[in-house]
PDB file of N, CA and C in Angstrom:
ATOM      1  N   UNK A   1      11.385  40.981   6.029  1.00  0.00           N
ATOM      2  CA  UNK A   1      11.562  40.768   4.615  1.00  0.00           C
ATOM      3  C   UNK A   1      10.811  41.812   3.786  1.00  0.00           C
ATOM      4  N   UNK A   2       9.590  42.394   3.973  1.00  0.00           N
ATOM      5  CA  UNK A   2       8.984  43.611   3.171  1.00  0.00           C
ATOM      6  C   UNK A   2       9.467  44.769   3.370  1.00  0.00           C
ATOM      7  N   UNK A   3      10.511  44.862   4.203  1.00  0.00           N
ATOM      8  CA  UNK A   3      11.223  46.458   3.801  1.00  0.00           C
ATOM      9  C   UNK A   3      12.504  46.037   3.245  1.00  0.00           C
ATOM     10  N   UNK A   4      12.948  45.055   2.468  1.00  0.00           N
ATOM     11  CA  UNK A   4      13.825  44.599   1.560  1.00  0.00           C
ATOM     12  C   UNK A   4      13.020  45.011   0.026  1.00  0.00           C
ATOM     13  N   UNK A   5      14.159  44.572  -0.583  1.00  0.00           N
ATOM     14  CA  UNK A   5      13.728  44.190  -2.290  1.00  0.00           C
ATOM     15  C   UNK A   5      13.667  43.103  -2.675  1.00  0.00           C
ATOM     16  N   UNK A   6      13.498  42.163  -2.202  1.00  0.00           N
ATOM     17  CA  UNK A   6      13.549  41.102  -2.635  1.00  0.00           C
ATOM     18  C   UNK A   6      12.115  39.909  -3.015  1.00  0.00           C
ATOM     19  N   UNK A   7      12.248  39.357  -3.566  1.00  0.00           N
ATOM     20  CA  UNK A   7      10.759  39.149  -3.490  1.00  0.00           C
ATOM     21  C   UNK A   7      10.515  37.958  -2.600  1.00  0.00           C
ATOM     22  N   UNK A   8       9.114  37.594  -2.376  1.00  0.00           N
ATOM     23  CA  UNK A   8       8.416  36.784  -1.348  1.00  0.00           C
ATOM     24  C   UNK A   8       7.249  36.192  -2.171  1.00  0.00           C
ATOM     25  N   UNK A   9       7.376  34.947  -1.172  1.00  0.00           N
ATOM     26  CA  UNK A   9       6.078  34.191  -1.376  1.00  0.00           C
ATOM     27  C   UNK A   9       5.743  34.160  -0.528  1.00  0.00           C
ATOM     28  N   UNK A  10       4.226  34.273  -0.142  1.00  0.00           N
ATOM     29  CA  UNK A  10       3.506  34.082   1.380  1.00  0.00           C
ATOM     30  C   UNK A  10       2.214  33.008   0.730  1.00  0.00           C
ATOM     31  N   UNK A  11       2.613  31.816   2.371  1.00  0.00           N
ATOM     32  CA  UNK A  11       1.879  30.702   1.651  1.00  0.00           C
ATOM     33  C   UNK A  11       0.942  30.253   2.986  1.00  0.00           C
ATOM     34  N   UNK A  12      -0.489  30.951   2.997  1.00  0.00           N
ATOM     35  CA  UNK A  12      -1.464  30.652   3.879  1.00  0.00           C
ATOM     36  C   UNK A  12      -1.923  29.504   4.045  1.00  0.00           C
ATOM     37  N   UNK A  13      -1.484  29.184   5.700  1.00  0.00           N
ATOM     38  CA  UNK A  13      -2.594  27.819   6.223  1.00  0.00           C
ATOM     39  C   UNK A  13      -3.836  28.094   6.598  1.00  0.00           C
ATOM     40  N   UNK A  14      -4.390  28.916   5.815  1.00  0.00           N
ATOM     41  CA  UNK A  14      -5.977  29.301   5.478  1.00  0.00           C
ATOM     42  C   UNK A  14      -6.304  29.753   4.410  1.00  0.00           C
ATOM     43  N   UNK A  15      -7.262  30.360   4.562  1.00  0.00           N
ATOM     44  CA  UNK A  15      -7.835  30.665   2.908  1.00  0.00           C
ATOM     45  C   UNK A  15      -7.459  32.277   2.900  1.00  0.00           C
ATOM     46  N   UNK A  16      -7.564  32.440   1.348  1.00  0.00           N
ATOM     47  CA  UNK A  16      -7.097  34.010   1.398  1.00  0.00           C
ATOM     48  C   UNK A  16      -7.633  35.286   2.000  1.00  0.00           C
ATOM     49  N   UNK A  17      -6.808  35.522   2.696  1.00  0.00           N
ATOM     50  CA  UNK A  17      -7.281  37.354   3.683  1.00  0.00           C
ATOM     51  C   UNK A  17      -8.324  37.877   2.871  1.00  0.00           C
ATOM     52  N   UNK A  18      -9.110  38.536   2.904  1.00  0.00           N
ATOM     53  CA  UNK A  18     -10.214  39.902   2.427  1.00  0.00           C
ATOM     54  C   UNK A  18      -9.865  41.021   2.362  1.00  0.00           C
ATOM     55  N   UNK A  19      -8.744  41.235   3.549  1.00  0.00           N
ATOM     56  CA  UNK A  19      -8.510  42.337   3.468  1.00  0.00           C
ATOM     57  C   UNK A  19      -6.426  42.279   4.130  1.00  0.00           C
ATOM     58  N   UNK A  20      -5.522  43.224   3.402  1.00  0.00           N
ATOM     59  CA  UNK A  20      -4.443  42.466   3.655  1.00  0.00           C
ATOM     60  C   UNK A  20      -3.416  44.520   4.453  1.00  0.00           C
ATOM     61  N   UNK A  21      -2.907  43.728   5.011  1.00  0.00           N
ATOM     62  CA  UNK A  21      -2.219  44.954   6.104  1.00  0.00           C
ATOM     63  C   UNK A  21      -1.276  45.631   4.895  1.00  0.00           C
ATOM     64  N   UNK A  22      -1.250  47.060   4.792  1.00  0.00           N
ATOM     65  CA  UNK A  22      -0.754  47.977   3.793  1.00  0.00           C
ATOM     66  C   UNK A  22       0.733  47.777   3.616  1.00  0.00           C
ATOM     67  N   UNK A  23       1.804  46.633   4.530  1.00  0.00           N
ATOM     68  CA  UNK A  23       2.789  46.857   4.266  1.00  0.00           C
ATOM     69  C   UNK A  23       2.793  45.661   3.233  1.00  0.00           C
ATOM     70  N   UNK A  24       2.176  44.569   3.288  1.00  0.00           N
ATOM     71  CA  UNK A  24       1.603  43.556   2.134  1.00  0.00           C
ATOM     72  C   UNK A  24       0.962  43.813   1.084  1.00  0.00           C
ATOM     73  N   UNK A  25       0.179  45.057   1.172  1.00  0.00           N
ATOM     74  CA  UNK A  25      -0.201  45.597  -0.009  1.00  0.00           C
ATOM     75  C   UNK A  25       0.336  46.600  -0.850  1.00  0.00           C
ATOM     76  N   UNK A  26       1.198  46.965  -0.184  1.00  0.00           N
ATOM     77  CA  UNK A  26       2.735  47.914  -0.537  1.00  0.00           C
ATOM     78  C   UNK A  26       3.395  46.802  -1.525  1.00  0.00           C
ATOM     79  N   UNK A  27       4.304  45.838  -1.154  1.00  0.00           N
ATOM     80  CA  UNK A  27       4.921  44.426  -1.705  1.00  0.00           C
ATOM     81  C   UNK A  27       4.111  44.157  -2.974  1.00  0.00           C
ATOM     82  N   UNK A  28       3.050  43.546  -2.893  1.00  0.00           N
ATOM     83  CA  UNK A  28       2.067  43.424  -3.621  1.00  0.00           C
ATOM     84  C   UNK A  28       1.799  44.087  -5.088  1.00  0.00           C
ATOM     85  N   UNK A  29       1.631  45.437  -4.538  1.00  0.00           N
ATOM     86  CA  UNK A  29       1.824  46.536  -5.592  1.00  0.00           C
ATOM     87  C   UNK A  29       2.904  46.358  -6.481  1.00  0.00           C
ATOM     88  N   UNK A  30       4.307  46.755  -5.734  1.00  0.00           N
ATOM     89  CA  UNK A  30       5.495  46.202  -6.558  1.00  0.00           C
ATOM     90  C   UNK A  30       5.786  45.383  -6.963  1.00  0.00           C
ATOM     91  N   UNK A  31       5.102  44.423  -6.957  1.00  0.00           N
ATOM     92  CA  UNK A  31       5.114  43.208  -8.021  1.00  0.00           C
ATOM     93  C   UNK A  31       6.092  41.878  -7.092  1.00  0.00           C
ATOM     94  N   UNK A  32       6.674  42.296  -6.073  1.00  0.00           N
ATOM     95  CA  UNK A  32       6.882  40.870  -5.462  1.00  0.00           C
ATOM     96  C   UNK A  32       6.708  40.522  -4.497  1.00  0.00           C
ATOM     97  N   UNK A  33       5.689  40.425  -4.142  1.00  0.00           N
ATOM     98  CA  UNK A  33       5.020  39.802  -3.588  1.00  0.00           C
ATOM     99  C   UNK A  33       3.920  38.826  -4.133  1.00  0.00           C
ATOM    100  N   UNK A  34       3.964  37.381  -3.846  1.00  0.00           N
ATOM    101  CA  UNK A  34       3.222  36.780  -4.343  1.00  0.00           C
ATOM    102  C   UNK A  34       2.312  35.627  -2.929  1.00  0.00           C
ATOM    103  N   UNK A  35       0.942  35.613  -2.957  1.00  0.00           N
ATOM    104  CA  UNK A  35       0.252  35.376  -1.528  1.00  0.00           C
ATOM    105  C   UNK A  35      -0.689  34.138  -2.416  1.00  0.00           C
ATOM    106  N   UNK A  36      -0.147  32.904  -1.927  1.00  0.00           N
ATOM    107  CA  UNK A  36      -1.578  32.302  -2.500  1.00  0.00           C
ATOM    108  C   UNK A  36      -1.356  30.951  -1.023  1.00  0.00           C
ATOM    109  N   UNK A  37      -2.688  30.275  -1.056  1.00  0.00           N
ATOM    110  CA  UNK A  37      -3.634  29.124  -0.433  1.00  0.00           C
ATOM    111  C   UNK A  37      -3.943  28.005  -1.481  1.00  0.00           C
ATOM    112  N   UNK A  38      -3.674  26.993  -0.493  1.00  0.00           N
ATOM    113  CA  UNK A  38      -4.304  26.146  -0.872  1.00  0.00           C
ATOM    114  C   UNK A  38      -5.703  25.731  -0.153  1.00  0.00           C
ATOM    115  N   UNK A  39      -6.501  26.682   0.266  1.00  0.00           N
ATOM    116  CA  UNK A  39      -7.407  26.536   0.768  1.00  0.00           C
ATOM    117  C   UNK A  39      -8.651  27.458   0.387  1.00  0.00           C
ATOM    118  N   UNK A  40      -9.811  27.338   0.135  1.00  0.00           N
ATOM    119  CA  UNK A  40     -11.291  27.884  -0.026  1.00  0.00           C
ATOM    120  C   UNK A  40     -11.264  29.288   0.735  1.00  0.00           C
ATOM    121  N   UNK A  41     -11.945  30.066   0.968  1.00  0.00           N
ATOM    122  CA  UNK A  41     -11.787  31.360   1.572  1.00  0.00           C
ATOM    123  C   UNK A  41     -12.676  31.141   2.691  1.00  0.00           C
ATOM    124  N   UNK A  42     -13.301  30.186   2.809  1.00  0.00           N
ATOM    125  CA  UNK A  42     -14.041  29.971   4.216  1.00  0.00           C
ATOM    126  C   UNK A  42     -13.604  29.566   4.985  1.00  0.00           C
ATOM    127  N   UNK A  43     -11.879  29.078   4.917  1.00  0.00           N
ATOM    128  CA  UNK A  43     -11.384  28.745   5.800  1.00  0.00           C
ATOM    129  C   UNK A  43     -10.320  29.410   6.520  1.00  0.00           C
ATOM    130  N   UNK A  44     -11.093  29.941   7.790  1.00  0.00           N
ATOM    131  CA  UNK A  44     -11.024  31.212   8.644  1.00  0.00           C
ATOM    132  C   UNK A  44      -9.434  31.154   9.527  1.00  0.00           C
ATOM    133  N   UNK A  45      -9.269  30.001  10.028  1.00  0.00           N
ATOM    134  CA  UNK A  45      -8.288  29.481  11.125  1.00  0.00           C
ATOM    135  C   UNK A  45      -6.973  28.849  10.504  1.00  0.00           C
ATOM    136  N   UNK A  46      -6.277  28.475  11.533  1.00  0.00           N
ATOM    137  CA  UNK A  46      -5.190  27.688  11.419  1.00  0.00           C
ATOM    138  C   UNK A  46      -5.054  27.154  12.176  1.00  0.00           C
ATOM    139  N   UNK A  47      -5.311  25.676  11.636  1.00  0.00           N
ATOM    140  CA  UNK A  47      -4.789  23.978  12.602  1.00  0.00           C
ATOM    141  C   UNK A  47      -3.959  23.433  11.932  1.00  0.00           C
ATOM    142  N   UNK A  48      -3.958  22.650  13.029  1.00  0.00           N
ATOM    143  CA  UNK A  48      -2.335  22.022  12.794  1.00  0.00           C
ATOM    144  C   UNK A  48      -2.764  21.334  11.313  1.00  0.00           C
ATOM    145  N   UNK A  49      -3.936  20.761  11.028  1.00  0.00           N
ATOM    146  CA  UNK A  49      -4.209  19.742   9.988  1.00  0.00           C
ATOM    147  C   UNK A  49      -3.796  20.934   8.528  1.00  0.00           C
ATOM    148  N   UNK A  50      -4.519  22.134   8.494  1.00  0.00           N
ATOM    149  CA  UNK A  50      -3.896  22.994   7.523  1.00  0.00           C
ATOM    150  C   UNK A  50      -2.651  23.771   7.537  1.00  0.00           C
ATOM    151  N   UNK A  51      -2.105  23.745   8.640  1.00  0.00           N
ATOM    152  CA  UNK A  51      -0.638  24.328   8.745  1.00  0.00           C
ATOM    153  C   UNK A  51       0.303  22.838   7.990  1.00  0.00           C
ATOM    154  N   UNK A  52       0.002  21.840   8.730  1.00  0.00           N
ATOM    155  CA  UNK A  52       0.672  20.887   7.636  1.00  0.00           C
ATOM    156  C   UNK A  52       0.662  20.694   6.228  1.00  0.00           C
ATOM    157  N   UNK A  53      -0.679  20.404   5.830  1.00  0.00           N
ATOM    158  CA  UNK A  53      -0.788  20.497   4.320  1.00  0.00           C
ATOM    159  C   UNK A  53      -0.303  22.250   3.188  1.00  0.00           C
ATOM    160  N   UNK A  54      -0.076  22.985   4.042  1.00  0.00           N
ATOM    161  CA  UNK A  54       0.358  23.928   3.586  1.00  0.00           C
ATOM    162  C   UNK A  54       1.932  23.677   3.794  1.00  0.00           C
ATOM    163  N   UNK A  55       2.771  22.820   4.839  1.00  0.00           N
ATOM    164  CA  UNK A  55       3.972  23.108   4.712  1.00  0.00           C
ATOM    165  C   UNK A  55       4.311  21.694   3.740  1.00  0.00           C
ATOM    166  N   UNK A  56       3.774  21.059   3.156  1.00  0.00           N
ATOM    167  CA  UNK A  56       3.596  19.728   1.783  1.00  0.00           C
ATOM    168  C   UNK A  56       3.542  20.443   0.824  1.00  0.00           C
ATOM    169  N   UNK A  57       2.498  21.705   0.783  1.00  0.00           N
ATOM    170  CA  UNK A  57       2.860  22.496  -0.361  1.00  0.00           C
ATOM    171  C   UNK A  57       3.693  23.560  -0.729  1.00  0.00           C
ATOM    172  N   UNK A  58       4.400  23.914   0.083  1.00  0.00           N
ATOM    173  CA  UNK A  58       5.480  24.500   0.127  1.00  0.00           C
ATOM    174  C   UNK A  58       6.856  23.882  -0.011  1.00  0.00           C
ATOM    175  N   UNK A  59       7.011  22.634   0.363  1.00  0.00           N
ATOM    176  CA  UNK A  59       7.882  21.748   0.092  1.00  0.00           C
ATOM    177  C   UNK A  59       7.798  20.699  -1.436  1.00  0.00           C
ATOM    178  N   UNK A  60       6.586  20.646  -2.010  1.00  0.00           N
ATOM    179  CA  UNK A  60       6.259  20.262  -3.230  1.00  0.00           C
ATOM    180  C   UNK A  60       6.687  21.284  -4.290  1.00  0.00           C
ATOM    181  N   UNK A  61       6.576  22.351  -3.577  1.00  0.00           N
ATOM    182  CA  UNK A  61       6.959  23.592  -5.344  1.00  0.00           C
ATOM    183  C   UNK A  61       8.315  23.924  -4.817  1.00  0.00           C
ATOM    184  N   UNK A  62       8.646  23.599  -3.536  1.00  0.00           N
ATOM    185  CA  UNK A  62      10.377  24.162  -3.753  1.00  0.00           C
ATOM    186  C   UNK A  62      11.584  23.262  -4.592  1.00  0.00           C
ATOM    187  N   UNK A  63      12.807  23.835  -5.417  1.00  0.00           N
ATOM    188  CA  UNK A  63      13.732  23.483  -5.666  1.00  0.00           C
ATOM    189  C   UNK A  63      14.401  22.513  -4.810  1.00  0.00           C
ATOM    190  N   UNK A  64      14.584  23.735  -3.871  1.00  0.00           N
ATOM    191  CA  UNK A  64      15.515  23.374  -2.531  1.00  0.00           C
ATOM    192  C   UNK A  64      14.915  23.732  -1.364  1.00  0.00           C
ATOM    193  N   UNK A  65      15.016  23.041  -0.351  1.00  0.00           N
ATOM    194  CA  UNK A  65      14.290  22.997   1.114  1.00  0.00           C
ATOM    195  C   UNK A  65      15.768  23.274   2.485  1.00  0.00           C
ATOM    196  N   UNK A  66      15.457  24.617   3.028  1.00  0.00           N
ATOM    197  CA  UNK A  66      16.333  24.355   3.660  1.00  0.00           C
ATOM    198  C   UNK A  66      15.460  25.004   5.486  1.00  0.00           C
ATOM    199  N   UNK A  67      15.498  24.221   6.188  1.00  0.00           N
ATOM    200  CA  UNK A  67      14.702  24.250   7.098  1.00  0.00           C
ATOM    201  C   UNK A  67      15.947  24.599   8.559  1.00  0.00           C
ATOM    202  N   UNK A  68      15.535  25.653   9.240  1.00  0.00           N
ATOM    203  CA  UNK A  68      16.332  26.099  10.329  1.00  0.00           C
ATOM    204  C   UNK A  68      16.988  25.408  11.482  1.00  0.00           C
ATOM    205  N   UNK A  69      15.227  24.966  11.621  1.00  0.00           N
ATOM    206  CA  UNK A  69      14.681  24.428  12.861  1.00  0.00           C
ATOM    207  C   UNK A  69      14.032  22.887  12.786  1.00  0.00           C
ATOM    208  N   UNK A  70      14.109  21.935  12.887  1.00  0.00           N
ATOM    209  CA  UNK A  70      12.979  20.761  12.996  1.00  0.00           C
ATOM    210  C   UNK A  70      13.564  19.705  14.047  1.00  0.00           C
ATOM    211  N   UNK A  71      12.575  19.358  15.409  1.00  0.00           N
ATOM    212  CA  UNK A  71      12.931  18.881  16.084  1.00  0.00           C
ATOM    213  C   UNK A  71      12.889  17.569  15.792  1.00  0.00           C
ATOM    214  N   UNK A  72      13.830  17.026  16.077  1.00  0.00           N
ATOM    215  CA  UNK A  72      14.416  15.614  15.868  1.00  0.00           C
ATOM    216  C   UNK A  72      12.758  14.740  16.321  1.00  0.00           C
ATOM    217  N   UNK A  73      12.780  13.911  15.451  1.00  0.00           N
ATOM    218  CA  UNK A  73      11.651  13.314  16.072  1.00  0.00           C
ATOM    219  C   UNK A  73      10.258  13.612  15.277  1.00  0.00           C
ATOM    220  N   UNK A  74      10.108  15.259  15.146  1.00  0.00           N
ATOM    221  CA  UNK A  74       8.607  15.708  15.215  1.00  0.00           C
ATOM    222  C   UNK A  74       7.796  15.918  13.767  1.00  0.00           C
ATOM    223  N   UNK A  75       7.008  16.640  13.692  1.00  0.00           N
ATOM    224  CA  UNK A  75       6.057  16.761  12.354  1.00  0.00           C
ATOM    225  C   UNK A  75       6.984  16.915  11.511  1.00  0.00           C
ATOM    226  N   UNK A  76       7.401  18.293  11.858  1.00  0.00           N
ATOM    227  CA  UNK A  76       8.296  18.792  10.236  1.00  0.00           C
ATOM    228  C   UNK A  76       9.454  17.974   9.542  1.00  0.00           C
ATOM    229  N   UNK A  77       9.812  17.240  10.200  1.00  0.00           N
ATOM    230  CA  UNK A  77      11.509  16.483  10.246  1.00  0.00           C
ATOM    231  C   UNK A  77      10.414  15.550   9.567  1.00  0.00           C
ATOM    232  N   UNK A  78       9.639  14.923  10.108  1.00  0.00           N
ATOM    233  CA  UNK A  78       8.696  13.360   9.526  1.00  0.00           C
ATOM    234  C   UNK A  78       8.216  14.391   7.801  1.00  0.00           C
ATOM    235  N   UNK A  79       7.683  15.273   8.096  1.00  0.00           N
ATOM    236  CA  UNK A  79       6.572  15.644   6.601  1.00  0.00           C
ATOM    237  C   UNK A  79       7.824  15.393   5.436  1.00  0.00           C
ATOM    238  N   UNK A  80       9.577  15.625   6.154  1.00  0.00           N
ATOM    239  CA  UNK A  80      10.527  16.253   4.959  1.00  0.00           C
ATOM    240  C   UNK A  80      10.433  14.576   4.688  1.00  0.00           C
ATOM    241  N   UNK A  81      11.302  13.741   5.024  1.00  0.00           N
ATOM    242  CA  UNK A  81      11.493  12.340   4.998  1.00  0.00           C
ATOM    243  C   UNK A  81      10.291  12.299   4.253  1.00  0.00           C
ATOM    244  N   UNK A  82       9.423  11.756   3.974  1.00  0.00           N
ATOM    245  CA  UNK A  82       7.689  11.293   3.747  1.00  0.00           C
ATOM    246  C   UNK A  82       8.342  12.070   2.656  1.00  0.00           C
ATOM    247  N   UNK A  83       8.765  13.259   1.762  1.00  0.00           N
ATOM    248  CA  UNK A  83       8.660  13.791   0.231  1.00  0.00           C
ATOM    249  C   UNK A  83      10.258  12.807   0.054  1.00  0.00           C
ATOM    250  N   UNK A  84      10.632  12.359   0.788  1.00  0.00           N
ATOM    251  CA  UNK A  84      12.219  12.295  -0.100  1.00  0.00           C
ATOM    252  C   UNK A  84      12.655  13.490   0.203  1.00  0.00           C
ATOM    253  N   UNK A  85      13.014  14.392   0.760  1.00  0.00           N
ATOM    254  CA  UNK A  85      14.208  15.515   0.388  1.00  0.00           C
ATOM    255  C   UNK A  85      15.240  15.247   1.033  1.00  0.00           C
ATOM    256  N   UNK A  86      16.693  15.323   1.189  1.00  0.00           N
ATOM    257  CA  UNK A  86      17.588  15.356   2.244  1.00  0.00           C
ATOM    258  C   UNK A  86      17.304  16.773   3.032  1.00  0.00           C
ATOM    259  N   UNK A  87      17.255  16.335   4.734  1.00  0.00           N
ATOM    260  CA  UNK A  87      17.453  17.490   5.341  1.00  0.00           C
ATOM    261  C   UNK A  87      19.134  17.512   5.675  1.00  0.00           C
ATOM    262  N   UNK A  88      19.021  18.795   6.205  1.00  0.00           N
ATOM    263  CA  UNK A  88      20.578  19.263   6.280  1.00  0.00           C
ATOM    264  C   UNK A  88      20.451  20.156   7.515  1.00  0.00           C
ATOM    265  N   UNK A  89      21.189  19.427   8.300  1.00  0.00           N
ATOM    266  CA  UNK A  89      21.084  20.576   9.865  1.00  0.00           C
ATOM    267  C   UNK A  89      22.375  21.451   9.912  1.00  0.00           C
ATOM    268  N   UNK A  90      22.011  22.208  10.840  1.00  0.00           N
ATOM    269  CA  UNK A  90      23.568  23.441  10.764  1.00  0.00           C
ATOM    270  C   UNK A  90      22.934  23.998  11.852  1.00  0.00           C
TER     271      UNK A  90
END
């Protein structure tokens, strides 16, 4: 997606980078790229406990949710149900 034109949101299950790889800071520059957390900057890793609450907030600010992949049964399929959205498989 960064050697497109199009713009992006990048939405960390940690806290924000210090320092960010030049093809993100390329994006960035041009104005679309947009990188934010819902998390403190001390928070170094990614667990499952912040990979979830980051995909709640990603599903809270979207319009529309359209998800590839979610195995019948598992986290992501449960987190969509739990907001109300209809999923839609294909």
């Amino acid at each position: 997606m960064l050697k497109g034109t199009q713009p992006i949101i990048l939405v960390l299950a940690r806290g924000m980078k210090k320092q960010l790889d030049p093809d993100f800071q390329m994006a960035l520059n041009q104005g679309r790229l947009l990188i934010i957390s819902p998390f403190k900057e001390t928070v170094t890793r990614v667990t499952e406990q912040t990979a979830l609450i980051r995909n709640q907030l990603m599903i809270e600010l979207a319009d529309e949710v359209l998800i590839a992949h979610a195995s019948p049964g598992g986290k992501l399929e449960k987190l969509i149900q739990d907001t109300g959205k209809r999923i839609i498989r294909f």
